[in-house]
Protein backbone atom coordinates (compact mmCIF):
# COMPACT_ATOMS: atom_id res chain seq x y z
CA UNK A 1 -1.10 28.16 1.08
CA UNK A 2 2.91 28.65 0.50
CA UNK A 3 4.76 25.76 -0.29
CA UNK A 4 6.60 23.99 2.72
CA UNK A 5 10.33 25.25 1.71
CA UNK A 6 12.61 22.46 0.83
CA UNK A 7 14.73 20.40 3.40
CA UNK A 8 18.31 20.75 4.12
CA UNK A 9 18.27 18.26 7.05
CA UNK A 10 16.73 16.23 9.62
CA UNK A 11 15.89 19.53 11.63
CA UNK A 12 14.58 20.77 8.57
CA UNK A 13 12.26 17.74 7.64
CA UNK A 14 10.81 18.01 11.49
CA UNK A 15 10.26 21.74 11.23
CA UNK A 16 8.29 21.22 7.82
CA UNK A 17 6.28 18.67 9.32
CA UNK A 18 4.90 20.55 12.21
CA UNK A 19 4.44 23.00 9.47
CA UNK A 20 2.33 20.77 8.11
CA UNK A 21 -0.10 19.50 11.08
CA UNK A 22 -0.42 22.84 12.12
CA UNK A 23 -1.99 24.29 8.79
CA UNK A 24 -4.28 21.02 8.77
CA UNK A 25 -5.30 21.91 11.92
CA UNK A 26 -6.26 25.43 10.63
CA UNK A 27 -9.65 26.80 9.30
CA UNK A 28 -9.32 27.12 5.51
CA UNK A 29 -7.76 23.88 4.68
CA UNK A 30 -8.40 22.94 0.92
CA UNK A 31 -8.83 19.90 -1.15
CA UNK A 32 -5.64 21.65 -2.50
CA UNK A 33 -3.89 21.38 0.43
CA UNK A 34 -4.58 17.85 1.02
CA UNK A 35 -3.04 17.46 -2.42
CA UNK A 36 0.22 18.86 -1.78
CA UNK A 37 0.27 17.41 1.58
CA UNK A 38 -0.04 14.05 0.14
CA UNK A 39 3.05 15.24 -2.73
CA UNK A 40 5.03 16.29 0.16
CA UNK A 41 4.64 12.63 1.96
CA UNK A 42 5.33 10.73 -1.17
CA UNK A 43 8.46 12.67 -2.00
CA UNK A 44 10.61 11.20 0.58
CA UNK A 45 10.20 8.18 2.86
CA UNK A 46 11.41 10.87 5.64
CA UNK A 47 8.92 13.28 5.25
CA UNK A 48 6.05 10.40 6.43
CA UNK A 49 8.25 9.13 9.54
CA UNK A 50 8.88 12.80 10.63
CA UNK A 51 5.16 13.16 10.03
CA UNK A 52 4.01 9.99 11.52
CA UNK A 53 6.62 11.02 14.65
CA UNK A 54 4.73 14.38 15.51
CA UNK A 55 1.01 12.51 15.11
CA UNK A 56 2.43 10.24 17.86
CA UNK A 57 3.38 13.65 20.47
CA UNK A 58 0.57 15.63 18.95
CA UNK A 59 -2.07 12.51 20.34
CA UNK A 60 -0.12 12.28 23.26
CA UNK A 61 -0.43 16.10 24.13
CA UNK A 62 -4.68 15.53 23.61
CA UNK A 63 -4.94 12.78 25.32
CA UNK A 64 -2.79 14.18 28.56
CA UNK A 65 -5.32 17.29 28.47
CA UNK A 66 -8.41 14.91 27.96
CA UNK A 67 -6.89 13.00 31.38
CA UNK A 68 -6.52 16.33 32.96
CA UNK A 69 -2.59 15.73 33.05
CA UNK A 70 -1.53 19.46 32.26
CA UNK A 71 0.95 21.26 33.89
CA UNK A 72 3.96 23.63 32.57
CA UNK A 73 6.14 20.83 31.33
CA UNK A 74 3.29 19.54 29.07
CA UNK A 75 2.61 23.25 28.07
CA UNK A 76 6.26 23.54 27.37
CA UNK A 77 5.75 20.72 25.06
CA UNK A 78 3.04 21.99 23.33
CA UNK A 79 4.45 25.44 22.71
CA UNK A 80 7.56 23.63 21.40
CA UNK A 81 5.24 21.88 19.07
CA UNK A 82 3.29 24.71 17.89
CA UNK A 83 6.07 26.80 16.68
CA UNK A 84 7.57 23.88 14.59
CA UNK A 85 10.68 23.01 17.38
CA UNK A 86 9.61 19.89 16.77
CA UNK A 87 12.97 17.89 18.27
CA UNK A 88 12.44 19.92 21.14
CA UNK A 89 8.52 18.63 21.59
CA UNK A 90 9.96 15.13 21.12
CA UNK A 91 12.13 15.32 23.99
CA UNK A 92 10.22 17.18 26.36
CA UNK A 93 7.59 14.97 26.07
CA UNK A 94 9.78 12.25 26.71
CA UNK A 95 10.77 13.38 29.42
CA UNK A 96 7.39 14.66 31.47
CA UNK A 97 5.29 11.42 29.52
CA UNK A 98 6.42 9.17 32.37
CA UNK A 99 5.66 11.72 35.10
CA UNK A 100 1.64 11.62 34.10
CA UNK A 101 -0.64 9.44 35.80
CA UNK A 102 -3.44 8.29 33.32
CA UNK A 103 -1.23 9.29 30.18
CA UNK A 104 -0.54 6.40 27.76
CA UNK A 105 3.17 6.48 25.62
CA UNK A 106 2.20 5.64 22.05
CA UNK A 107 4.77 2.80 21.31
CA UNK A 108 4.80 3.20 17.61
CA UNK A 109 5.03 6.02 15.14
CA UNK A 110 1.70 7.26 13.03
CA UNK A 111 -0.72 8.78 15.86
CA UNK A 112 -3.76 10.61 14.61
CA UNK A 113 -3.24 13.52 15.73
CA UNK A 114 -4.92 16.11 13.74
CA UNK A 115 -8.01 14.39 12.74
CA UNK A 116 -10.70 17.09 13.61
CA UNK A 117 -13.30 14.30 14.40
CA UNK A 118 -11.36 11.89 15.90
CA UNK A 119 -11.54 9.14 12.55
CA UNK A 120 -10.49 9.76 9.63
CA UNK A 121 -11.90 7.92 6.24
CA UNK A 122 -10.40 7.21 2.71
CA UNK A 123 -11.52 5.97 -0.28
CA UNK A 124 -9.15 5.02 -3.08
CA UNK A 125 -9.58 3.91 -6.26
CA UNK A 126 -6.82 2.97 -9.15
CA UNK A 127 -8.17 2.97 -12.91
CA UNK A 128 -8.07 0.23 -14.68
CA UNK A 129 -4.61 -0.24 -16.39
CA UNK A 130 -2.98 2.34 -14.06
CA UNK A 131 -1.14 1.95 -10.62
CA UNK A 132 -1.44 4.26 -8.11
CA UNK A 133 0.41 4.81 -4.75
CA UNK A 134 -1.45 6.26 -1.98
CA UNK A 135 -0.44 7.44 1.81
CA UNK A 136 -3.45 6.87 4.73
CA UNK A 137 -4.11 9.13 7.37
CA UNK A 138 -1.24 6.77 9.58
CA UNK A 139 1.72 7.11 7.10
CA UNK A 140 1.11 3.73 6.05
CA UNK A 141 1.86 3.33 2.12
CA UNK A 142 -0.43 1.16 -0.23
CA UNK A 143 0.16 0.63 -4.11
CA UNK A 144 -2.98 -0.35 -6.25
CA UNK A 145 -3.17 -2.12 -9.33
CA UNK A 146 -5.38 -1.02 -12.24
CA UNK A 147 -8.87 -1.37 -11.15
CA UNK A 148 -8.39 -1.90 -7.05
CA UNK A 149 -10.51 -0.23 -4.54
CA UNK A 150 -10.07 0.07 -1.24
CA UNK A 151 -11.85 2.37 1.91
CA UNK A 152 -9.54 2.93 4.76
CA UNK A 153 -11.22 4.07 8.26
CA UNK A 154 -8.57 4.76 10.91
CA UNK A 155 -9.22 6.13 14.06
CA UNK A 156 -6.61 6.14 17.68
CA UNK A 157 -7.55 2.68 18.19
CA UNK A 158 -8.13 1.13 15.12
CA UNK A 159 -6.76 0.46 11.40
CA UNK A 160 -9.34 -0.95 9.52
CA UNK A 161 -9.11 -1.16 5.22
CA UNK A 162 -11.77 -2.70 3.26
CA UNK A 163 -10.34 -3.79 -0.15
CA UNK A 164 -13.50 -4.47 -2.29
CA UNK A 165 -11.98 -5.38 -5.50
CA UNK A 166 -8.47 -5.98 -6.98
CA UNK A 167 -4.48 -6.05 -5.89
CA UNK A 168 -3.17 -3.83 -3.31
CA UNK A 169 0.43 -3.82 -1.57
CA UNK A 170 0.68 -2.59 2.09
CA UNK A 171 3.44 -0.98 3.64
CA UNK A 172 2.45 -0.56 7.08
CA UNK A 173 3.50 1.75 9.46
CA UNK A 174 4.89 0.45 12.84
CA UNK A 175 1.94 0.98 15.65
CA UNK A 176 1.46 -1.67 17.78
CA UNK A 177 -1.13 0.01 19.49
CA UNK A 178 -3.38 0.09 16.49
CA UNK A 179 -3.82 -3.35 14.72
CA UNK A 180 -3.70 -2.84 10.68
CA UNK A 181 -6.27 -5.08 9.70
CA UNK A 182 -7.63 -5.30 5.93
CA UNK A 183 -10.74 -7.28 4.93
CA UNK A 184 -12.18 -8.67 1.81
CA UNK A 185 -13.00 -12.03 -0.17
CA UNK A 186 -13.92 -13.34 3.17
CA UNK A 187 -10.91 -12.95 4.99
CA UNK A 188 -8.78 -10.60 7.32
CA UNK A 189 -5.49 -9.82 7.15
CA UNK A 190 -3.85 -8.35 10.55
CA UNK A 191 -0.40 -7.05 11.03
CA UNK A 192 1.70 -4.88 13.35
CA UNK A 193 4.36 -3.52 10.96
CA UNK A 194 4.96 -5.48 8.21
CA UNK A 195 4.76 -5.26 3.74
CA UNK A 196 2.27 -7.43 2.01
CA UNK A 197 0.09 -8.09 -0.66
CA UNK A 198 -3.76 -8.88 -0.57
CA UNK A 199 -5.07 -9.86 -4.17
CA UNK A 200 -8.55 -10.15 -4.67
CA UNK A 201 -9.79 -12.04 -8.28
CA UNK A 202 -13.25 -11.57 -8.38
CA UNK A 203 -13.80 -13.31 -11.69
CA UNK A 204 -11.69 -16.90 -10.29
CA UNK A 205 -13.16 -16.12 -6.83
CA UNK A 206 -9.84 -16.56 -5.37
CA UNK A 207 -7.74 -14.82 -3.14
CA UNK A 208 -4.33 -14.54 -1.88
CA UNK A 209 -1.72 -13.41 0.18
CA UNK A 210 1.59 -12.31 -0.29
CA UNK A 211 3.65 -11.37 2.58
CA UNK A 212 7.33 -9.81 1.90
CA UNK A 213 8.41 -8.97 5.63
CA UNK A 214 6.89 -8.96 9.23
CA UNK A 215 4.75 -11.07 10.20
CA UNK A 216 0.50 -11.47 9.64
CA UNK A 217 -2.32 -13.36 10.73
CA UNK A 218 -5.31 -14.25 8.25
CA UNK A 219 -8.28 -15.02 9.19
CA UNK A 220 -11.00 -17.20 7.11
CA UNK A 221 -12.97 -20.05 6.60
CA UNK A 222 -10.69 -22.42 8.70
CA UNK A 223 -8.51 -21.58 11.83
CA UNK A 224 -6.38 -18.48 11.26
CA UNK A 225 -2.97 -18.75 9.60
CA UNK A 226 0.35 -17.09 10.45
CA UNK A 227 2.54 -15.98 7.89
CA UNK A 228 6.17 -16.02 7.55
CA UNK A 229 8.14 -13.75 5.28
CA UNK A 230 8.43 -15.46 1.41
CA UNK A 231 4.89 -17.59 2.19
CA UNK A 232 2.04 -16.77 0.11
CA UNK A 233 -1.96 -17.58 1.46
CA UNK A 234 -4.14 -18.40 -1.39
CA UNK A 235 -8.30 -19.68 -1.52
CA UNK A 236 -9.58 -21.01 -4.16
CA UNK A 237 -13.30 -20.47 -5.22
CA UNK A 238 -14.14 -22.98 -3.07
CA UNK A 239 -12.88 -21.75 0.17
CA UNK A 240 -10.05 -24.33 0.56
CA UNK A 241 -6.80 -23.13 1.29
CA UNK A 242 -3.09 -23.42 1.05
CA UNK A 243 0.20 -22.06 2.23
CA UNK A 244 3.44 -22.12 0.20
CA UNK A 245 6.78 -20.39 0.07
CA UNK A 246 7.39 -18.29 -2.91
CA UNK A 247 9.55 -15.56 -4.53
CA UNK A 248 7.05 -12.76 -2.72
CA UNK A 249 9.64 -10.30 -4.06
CA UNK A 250 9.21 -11.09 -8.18
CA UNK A 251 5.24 -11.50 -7.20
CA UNK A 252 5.01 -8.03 -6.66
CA UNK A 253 7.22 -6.59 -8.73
CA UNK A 254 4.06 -5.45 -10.91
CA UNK A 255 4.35 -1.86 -8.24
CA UNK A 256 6.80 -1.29 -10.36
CA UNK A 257 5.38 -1.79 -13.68
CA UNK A 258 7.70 -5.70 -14.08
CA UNK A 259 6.62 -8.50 -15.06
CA UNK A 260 9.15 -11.26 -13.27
CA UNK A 261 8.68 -14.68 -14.79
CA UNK A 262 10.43 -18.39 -13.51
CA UNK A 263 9.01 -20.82 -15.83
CA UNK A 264 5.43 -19.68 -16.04
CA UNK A 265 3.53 -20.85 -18.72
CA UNK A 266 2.52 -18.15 -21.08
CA UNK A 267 -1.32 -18.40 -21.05
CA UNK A 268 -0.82 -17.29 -17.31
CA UNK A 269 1.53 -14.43 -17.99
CA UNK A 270 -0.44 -13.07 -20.51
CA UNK A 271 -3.20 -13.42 -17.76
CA UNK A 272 -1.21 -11.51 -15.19
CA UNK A 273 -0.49 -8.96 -17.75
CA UNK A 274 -4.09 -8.30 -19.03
CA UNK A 275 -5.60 -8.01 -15.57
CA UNK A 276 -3.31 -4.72 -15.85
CA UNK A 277 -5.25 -3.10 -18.59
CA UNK A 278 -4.70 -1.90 -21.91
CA UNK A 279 -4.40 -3.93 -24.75
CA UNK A 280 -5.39 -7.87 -24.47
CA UNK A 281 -2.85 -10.79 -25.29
CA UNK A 282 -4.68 -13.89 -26.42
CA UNK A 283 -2.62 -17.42 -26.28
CA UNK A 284 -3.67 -19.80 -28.89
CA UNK A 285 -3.07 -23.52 -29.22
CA UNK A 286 0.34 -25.21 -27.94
CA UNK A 287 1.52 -22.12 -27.20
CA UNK A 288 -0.63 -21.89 -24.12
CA UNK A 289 1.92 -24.07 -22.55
CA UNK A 290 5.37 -22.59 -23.36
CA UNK A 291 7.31 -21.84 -19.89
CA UNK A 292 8.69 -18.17 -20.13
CA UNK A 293 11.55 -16.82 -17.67
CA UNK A 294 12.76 -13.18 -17.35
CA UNK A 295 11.75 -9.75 -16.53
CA UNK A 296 9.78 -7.95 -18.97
CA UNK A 297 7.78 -4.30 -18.59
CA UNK A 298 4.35 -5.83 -17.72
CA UNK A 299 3.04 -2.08 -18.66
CA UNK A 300 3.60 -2.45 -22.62
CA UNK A 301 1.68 -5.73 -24.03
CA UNK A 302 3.13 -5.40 -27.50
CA UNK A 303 6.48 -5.15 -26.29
CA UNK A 304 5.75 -8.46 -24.41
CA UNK A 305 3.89 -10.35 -26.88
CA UNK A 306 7.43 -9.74 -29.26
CA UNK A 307 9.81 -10.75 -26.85
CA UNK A 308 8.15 -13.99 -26.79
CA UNK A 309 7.72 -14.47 -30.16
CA UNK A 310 11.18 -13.84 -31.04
CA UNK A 311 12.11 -16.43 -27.99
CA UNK A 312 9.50 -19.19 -28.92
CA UNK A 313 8.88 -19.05 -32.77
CA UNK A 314 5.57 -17.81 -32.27
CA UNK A 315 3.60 -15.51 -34.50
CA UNK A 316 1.89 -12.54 -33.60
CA UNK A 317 -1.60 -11.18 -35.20
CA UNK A 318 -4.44 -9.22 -34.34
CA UNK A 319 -7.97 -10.10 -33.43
CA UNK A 320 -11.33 -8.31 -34.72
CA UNK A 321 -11.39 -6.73 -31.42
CA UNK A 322 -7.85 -5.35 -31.20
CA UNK A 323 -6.31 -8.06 -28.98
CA UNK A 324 -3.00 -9.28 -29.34
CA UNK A 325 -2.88 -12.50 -30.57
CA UNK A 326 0.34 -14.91 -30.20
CA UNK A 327 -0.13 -18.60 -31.91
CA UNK A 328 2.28 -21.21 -32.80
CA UNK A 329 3.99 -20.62 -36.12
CA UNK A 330 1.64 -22.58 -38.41
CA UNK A 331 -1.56 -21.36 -37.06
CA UNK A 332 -1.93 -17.92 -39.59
CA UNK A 333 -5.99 -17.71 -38.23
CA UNK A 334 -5.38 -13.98 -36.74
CA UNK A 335 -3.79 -11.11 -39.43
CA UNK A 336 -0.22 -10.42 -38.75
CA UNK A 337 0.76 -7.60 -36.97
């Protein structure tokens, strides 16, 4: 397959798009293809709207033929489509949509319109110490931590994610007509159009979420809980559950690679930045307890692990195993690195 030539517009972004659900619609398409599809989405936050925008008149268009709605304006429409005019398919099928009896108008973007069998179904997986940033089948955008897993099965009704292990941040494209519900640790999350984080801890058996804008629902053990932007949901292993306001912002700053501390104590920052991979940071003695504020690169644990020291006093060795170890001055038990 040629490349999709670069876009000097809005027209141009639209035209590329169409370009792009008709090849998938095509015999021949290619793990390849999916590939560079996927590249072509995550470039630009346009190219998955304009995307998104055409799956919303592409399922349109089937489901007026499936209700036996055709006539020459929906034709039109089609033709318009097919040959890439895509502003053109947009605004005929504005215009006809309301003249169909039996046709529904999708009220959001992200319609599933060139999934041969009707569903489509993702699995992701991030390796441990690495993030990785995904697009699903609706244009909705997800970041994984190091060692997250999720399946995604979306269909024209549905938007259903299983996250079976790890952090994951949604950024869910708008479709009220398709609830974006995610599942896992005994809970569901459900949202219209909204950014959040679901963080699954298998080890503490906790869970939590984070939600940054929109609005969610969550489902558990007790009646189900609304969120407000800047609250955070979070179980411990015994079920029990809380809701609190916090800095949702700095709490997911680790998409991109940060570490944003307000005081923590720095037995649980070097927790947060071990459950990231790579090399360990151990905490020994008093300094277990030392409150730590900043932004540091939660990707490098050296770099870390010397910032602190130089802030608290604190020395730095090595275990047997490798791990970074950071101990009060006096304590000399680990060699010095």
């Amino acid at each position: 397959m040629s490349p999709v030539p670069a876009n000097d517009g809005p027209a141009d972004v639209y035209d590329a798009a169409a370009d792009w659900h008709e090849r998938r619609r095509a015999p021949g398409w290619s793990p390849a293809d999916e590939a560079a599809l996927t590249a072509w989405l995550e470039a630009d936050a346009q190219h998955v709207d304009a995307y998104a925008a055409l799956a919303e008149v592409e399922a349109a268009l089937d489901d007026a033929v499936a209700a036996g709605g055709l006539d020459r304006e929906l034709a039109q429409a089609r033709a318009a489509f097919v040959q890439g005019r895509a502003r053109n398919a947009r605004r005929n099928f504005a215009l006809m949509a309301a003249g169909l009896s039996g046709v529904a108008v999708l009220a959001g973007l992200g319609g599933l319109a060139w999934m041969n069998a009707g569903a489509s179904e993702q699995s992701f997986a991030a390796a441990p110490g690495r993030r990785s940033a995904v697009v699903l089948a609706d244009g909705s955008r997800v970041v994984l931590d190091g060692g997250a897993r999720l399946t995604a099965r979306i269909d024209r009704r549905s938007r259903d994610i299983a996250l079976t292990g790890g952090r994951a941040f949604f950024d869910v494209a708008h479709d009220p007509s398709r609830p974006f519900e995610v599942s896992g640790g005994g809970h569901v999350v459900r949202a219209l159009g909204t950014a959040f984080e679901v963080d699954l801890a298998p080890a503490a058996k906790t869970y939590q979420v984070a939600l940054l804008r929109g609005r969610v629902r969550v489902s558990g053990v007790g009646q189900p809980v609304e969120l407000a932007p800047g609250q955070v949901l979070a179980a411990d292993g015994q079920g029990r559950e809380t809701v609190s306001s916090s800095d949702v912002a700095a709490a997911t700053a680790w998409r991109d690679g940060r570490l944003v501390l307000k005081g923590d104590a720095l037995f649980d920052a070097a927790a947060e930045i071990n459950r990231r991979g790579g090399r360990r940071i151990v905490v020994r003695g008093s300094a277990k307890d030392l409150k730590v504020s900043g932004a540091f690169g939660g990707d490098d644990p050296l770099a870390f692990a010397r910032a602190v020291a130089v802030i608290h006093g604190l020395t730095i060795g090595e275990a047997a195993d490798g791990s970074i170890v950071l101990s009060p001055a006096k304590d000399t038990g680990a060699t010095a690195d």
